[in-house]
Structure formats: structure tokens, C-alpha cells
N, C-alpha and C. Protein backbone atom coordinates (compact mmCIF):
# COMPACT_ATOMS: atom_id res chain seq x y z
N UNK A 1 3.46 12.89 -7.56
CA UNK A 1 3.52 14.24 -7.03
C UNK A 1 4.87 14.41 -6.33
N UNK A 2 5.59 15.79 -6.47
CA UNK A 2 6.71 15.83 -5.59
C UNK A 2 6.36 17.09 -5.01
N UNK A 3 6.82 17.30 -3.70
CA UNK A 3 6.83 18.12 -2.44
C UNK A 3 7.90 18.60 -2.34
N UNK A 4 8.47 19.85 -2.63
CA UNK A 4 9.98 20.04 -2.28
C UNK A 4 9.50 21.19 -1.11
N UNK A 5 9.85 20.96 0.53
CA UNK A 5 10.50 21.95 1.19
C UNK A 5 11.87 22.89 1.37
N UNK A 6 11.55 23.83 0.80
CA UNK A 6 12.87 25.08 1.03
C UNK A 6 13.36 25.71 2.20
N UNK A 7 14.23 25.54 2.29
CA UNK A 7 14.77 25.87 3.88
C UNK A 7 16.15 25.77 3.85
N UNK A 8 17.11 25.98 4.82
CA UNK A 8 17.78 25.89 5.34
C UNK A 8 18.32 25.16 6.27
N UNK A 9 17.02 24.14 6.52
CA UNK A 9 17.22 23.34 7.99
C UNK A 9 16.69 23.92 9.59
N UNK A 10 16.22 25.26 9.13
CA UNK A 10 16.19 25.84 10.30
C UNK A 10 14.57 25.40 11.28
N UNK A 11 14.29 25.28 12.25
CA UNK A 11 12.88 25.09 13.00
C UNK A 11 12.02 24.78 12.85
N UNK A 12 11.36 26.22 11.91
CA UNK A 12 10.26 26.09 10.60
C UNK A 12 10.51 25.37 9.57
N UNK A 13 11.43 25.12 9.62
CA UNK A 13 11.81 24.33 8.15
C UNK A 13 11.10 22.82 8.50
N UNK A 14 11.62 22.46 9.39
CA UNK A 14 11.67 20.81 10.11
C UNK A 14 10.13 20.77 10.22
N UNK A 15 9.54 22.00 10.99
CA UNK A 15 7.60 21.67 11.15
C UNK A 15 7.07 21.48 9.76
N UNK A 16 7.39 22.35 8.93
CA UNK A 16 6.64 22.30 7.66
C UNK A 16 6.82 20.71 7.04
N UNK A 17 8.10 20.46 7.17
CA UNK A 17 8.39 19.43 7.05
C UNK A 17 7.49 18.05 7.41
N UNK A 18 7.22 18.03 8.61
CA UNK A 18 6.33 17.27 9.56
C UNK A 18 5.04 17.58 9.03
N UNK A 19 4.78 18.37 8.63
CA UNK A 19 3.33 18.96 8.23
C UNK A 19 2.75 18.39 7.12
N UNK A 20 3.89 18.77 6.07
CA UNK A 20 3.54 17.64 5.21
C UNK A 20 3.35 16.06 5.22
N UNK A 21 4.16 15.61 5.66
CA UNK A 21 4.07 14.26 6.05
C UNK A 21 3.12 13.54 6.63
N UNK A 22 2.29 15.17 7.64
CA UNK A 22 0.94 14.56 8.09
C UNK A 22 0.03 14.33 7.51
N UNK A 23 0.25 16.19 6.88
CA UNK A 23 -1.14 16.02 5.48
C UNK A 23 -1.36 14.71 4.13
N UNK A 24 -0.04 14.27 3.58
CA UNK A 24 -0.28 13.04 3.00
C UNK A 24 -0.66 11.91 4.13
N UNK A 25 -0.19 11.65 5.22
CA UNK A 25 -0.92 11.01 5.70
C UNK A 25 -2.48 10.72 6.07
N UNK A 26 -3.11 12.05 6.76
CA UNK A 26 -4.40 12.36 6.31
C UNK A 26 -5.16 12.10 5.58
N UNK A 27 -4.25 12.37 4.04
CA UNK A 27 -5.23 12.32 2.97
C UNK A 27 -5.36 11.10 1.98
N UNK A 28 -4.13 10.20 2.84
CA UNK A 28 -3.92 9.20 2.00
C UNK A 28 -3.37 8.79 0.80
N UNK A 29 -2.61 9.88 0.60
CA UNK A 29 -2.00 10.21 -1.02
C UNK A 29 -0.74 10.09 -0.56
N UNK A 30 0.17 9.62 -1.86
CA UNK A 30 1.41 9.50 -1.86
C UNK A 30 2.24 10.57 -2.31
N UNK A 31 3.37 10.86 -2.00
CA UNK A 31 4.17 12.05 -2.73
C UNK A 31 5.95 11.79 -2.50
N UNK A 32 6.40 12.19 -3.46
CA UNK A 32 7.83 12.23 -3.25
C UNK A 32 8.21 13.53 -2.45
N UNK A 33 8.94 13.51 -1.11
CA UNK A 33 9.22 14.95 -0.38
C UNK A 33 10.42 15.14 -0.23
N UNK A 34 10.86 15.80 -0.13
CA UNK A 34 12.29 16.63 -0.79
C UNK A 34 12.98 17.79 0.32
N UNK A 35 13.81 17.46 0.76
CA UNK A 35 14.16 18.60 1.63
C UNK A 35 15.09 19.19 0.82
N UNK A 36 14.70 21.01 0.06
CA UNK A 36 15.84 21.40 -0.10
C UNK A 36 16.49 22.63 0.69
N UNK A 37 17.80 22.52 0.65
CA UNK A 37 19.24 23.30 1.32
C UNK A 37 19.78 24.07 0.73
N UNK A 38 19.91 23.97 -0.49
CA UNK A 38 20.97 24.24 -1.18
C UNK A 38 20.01 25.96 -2.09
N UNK A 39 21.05 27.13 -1.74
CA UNK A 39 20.79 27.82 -1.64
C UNK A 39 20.44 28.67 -2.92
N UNK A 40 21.39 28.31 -3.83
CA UNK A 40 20.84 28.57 -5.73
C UNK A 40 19.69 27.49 -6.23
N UNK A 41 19.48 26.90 -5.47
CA UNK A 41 18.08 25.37 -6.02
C UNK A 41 16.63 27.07 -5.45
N UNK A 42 17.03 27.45 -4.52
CA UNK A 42 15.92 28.31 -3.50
C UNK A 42 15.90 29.27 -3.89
N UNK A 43 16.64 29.89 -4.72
CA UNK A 43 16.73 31.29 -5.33
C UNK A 43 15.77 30.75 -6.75
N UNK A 44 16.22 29.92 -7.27
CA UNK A 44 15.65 29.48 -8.55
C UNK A 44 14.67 29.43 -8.29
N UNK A 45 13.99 29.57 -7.55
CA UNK A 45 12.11 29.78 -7.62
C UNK A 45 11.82 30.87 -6.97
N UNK A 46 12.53 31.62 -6.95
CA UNK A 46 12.42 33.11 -7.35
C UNK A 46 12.06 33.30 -5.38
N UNK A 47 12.77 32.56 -4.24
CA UNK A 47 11.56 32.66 -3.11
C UNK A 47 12.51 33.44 -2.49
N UNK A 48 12.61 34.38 -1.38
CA UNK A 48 13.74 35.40 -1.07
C UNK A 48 13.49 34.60 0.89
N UNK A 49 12.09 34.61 1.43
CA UNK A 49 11.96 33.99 2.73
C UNK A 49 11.96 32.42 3.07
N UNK A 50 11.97 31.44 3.87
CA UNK A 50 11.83 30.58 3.74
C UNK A 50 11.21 30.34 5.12
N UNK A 51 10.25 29.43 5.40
CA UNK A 51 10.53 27.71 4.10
C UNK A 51 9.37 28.29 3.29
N UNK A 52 9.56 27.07 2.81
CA UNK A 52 8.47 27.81 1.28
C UNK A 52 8.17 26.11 1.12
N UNK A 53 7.07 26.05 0.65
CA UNK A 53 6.31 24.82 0.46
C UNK A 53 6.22 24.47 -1.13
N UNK A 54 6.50 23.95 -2.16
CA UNK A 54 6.72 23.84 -3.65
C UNK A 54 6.38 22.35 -4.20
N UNK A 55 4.74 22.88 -4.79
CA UNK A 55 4.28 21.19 -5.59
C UNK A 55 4.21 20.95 -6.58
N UNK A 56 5.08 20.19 -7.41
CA UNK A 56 5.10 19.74 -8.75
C UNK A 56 5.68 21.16 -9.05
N UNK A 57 6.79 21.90 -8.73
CA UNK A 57 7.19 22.89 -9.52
C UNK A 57 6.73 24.45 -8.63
N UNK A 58 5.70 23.96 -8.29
CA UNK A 58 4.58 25.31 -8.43
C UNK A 58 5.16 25.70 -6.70
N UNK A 59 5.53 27.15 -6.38
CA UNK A 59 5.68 27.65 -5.21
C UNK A 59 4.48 28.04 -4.38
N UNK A 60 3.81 27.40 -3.53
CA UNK A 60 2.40 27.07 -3.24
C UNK A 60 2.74 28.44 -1.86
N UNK A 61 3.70 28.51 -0.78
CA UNK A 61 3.56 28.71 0.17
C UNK A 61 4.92 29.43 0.75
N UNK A 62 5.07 30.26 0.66
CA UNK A 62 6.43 31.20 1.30
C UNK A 62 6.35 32.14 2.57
N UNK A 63 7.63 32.01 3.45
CA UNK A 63 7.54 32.48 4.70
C UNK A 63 6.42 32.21 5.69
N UNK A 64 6.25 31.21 5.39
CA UNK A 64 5.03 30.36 7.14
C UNK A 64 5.16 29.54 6.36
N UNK A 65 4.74 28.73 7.91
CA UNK A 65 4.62 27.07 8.27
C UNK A 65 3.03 26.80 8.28
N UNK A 66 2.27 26.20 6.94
CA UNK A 66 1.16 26.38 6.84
C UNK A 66 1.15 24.88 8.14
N UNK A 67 -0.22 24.42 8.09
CA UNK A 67 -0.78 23.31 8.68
C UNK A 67 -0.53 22.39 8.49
N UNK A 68 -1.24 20.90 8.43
CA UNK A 68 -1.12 20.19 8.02
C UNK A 68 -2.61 20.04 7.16
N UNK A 69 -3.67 20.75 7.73
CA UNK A 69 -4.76 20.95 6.99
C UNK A 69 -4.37 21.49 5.55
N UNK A 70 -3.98 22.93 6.08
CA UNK A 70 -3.66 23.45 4.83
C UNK A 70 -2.77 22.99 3.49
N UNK A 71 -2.80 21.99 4.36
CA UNK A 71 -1.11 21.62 3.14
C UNK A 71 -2.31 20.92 2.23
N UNK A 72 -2.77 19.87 3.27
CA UNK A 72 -3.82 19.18 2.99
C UNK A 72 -4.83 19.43 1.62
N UNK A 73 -5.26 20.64 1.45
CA UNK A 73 -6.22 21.09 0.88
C UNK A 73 -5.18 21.63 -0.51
N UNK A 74 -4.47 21.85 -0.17
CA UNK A 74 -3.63 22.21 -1.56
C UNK A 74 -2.76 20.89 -2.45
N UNK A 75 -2.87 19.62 -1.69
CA UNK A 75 -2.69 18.55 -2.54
C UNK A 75 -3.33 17.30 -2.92
């Protein structure tokens, strides 16, 4: 599984970040996580707010910092 966070680096970016990390922890599952920056990688999935949460491709979560539950339940 890969996890890419979209962001900028900014606040929300860093929690979501953490969030995930909890939720695989939680759940006991492994994942490759990905911080991305780079600003044509973030357009390419069509996301205009950020962070945006993105699994295996798929743009799961844009503009909020879901949980760590929530992340949870979506991987």
C-alpha cells in the first residue's frame, strides 16, 4: 500500500501526516508514506485544497485533517 500526503509542508500537512502513521500503527498494517511538495505531482490529482490524503492512487480525503480513526477505517 502507498499513502501519499499532499501538502505543502504547512501545519495540517505535518498532523495528517502524524495521523497516518498512527492509524497504521493502530491497525497494524504496513504502508509506504510519502510526503508530497511538489506542486504539479498535487495538481495531477486534480486536488485544488490541501492536504489531501491519497491511497494507492485513489484521492481519499481533501482539505481536512481527517483522524487517525478515520484514516484508519479507510485502509
Amino acid at each position: 500500500m502507498k499513502i501519499e500526503i499532499l501538502g505543502m509542508g504547512c501545519p495540517k500537512c505535518k498532523q495528517l501526516y502524524a495521523n497516518v502513521q498512527e492509524a497504521l500503527k493502530l491497525s497494524g498494517k504496513e504502508a509506504e508514506v510519502v510526503k508530497v511538495e511538489d506542486m504539479d505531482k498535487i495538481t495531477d490529482y486534480a486536488v485544488m485544497i490541501t492536504p489531501a490524503l491519497v491511497i494507492d492512487g485513489v484521492v481519499k480525503a481533501a482539505g481536512k485533517v481527517l483522524s487517525a480513526e478515520e484514516i484508519q477505517k479507510l485502509i
